[in-house]
N, C-alpha and C. Protein backbone atom coordinates (compact mmCIF):
# COMPACT_ATOMS: atom_id res chain seq x y z
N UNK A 1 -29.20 6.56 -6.56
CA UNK A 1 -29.19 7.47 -7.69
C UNK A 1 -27.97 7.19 -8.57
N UNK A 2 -26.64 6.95 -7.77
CA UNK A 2 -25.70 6.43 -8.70
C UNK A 2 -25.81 5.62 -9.66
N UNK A 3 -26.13 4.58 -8.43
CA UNK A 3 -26.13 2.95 -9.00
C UNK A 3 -27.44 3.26 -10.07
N UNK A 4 -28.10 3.86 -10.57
CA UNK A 4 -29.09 3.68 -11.32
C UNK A 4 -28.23 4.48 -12.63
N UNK A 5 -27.57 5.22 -12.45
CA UNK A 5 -26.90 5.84 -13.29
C UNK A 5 -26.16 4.73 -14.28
N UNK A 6 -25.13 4.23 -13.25
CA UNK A 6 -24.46 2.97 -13.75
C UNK A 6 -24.88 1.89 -14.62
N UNK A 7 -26.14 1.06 -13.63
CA UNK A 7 -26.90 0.49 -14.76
C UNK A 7 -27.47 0.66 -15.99
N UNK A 8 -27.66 1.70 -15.83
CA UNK A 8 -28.14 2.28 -17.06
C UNK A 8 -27.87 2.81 -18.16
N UNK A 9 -26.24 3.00 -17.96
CA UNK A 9 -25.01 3.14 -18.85
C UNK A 9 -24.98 1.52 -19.19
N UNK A 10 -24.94 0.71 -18.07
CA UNK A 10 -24.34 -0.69 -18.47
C UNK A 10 -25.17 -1.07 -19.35
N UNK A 11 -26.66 -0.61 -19.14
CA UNK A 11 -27.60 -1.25 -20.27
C UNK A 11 -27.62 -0.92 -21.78
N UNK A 12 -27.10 0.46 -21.88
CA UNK A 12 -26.88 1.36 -22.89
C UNK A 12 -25.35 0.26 -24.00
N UNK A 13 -24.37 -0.06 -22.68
CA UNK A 13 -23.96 -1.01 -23.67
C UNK A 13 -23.58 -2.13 -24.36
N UNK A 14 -24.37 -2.73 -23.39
CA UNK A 14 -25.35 -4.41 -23.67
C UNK A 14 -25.52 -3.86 -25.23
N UNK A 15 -26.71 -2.95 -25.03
CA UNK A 15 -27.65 -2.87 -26.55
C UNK A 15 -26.38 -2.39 -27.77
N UNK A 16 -25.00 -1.66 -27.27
CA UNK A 16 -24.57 -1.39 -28.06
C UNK A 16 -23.60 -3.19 -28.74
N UNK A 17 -23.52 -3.66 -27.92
CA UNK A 17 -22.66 -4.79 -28.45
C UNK A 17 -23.34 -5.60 -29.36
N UNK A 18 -24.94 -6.09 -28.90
CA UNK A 18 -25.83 -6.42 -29.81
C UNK A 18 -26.92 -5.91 -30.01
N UNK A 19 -26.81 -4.97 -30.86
CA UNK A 19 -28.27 -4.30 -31.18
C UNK A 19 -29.65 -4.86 -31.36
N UNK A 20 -29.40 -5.88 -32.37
CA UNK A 20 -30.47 -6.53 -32.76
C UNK A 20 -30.81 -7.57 -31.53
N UNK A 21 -30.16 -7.71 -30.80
CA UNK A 21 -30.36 -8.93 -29.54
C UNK A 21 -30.56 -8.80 -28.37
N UNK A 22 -31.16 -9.04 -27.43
CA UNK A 22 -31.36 -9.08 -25.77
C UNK A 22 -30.01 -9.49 -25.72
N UNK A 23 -29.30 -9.33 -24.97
CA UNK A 23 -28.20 -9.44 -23.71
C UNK A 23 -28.23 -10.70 -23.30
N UNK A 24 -27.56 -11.83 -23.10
CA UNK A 24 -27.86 -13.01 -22.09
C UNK A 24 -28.36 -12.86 -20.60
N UNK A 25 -29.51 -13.14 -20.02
CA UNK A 25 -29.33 -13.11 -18.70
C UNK A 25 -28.39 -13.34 -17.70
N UNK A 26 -28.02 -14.39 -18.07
CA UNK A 26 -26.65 -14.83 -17.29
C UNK A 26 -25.58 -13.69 -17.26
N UNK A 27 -25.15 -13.22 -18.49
CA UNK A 27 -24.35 -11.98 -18.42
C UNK A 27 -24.59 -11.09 -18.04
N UNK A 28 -25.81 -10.55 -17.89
CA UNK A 28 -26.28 -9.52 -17.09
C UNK A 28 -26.12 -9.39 -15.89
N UNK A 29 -26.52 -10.79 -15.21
CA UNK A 29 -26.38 -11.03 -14.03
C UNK A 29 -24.98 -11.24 -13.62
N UNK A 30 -24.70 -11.61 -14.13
CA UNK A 30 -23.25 -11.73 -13.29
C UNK A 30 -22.55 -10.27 -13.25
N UNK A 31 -22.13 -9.09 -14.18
CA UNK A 31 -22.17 -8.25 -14.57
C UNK A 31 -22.77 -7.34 -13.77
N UNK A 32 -23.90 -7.33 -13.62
CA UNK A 32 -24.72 -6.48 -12.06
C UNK A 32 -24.19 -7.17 -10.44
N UNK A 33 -24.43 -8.30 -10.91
CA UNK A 33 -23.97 -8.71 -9.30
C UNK A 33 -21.96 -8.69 -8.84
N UNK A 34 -21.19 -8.81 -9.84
CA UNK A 34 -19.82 -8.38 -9.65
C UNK A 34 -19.71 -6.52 -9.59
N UNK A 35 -20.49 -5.57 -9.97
CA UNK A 35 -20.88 -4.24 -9.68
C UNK A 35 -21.34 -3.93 -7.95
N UNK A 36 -21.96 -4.67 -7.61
CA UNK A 36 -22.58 -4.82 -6.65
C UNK A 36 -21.74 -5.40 -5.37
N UNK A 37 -20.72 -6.29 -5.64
CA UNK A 37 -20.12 -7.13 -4.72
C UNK A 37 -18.83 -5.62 -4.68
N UNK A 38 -18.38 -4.99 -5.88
CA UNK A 38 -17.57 -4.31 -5.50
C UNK A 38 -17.87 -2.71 -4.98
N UNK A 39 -19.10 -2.13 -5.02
CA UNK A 39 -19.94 -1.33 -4.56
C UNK A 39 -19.86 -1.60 -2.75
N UNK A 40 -19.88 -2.70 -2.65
CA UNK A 40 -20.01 -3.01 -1.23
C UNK A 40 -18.79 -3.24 -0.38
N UNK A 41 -18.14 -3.93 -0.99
CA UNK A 41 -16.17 -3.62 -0.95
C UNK A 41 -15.81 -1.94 -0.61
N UNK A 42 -16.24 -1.36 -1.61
CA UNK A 42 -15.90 0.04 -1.46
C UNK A 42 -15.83 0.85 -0.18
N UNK A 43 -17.91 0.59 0.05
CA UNK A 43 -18.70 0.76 0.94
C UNK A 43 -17.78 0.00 2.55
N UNK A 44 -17.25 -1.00 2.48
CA UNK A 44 -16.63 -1.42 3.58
C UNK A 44 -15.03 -0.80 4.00
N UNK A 45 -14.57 -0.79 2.96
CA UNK A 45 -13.31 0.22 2.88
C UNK A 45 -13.42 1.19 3.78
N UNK A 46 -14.72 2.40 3.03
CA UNK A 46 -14.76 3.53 3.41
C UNK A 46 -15.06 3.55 4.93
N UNK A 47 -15.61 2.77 5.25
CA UNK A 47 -16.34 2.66 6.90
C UNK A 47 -14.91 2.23 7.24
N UNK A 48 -14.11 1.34 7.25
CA UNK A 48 -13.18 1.48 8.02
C UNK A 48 -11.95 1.99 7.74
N UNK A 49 -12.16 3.17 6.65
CA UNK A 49 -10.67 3.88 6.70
C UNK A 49 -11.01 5.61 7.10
N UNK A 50 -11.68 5.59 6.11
CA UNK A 50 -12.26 7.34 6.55
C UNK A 50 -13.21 7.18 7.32
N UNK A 51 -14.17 6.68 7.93
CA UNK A 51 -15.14 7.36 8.74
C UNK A 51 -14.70 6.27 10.08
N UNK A 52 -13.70 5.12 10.20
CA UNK A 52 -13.85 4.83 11.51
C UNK A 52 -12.43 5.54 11.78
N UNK A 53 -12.07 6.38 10.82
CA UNK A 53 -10.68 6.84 11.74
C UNK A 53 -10.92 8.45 12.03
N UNK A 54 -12.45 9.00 11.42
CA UNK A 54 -12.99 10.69 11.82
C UNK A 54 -13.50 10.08 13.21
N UNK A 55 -14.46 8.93 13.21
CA UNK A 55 -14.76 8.65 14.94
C UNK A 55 -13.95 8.30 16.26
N UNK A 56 -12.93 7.88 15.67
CA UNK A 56 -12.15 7.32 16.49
C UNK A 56 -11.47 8.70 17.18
N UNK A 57 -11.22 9.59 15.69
CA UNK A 57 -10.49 10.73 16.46
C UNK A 57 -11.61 12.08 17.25
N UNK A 58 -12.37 11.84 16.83
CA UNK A 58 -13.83 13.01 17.28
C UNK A 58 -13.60 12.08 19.31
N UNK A 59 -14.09 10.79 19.07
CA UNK A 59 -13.84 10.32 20.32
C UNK A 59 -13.12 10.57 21.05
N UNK A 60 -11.40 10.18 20.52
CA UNK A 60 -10.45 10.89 21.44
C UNK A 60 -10.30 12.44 22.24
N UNK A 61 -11.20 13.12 20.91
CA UNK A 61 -11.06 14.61 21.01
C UNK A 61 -11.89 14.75 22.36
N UNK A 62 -13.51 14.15 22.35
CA UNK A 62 -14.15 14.19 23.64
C UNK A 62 -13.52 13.69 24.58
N UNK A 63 -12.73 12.55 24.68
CA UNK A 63 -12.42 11.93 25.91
C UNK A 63 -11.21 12.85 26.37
N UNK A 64 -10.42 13.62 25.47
CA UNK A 64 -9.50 14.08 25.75
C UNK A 64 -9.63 15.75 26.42
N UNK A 65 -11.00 16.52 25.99
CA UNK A 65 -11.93 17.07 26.41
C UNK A 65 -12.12 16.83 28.05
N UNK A 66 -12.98 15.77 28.25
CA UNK A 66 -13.48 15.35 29.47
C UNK A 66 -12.47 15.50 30.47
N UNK A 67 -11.22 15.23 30.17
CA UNK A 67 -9.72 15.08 31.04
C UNK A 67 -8.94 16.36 31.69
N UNK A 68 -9.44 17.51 30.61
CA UNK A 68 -9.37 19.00 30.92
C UNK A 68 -10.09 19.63 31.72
């Protein structure tokens, strides 16, 4: 739902740079796919800063649990 958001801004200003013209493919593409490469960067970040350090500690919490 984002990412459709995004594109669709991005397309909004393709058409604004050249109105009268299609966009180059090539620019498009590269343009979507550097969106995409850093979408997934993000996506890898987040897995290992916030959610492998809520599991790590939920874990401890059980194991530390189990010990009581």
């Amino acid at each position: 739902m984002k990412d459709n958001r995004i594109k669709n801004n991005l397309e909004e200003k393709f058409k604004q740079l050249l109105p009268d013209e299609k966009a180059p493919a090539e620019l498009k593409a590269e343009v979507f796919g550097t969106l995409d490469t850093f979408t997934l960067l993000g996506d890898i970040v987040d897995l290992f800063t916030t959610k492998f350090t809520a599991t790590e500690a939920e874990f401890l919490n059980i194991h530390q649990d189990e010990k009581e």
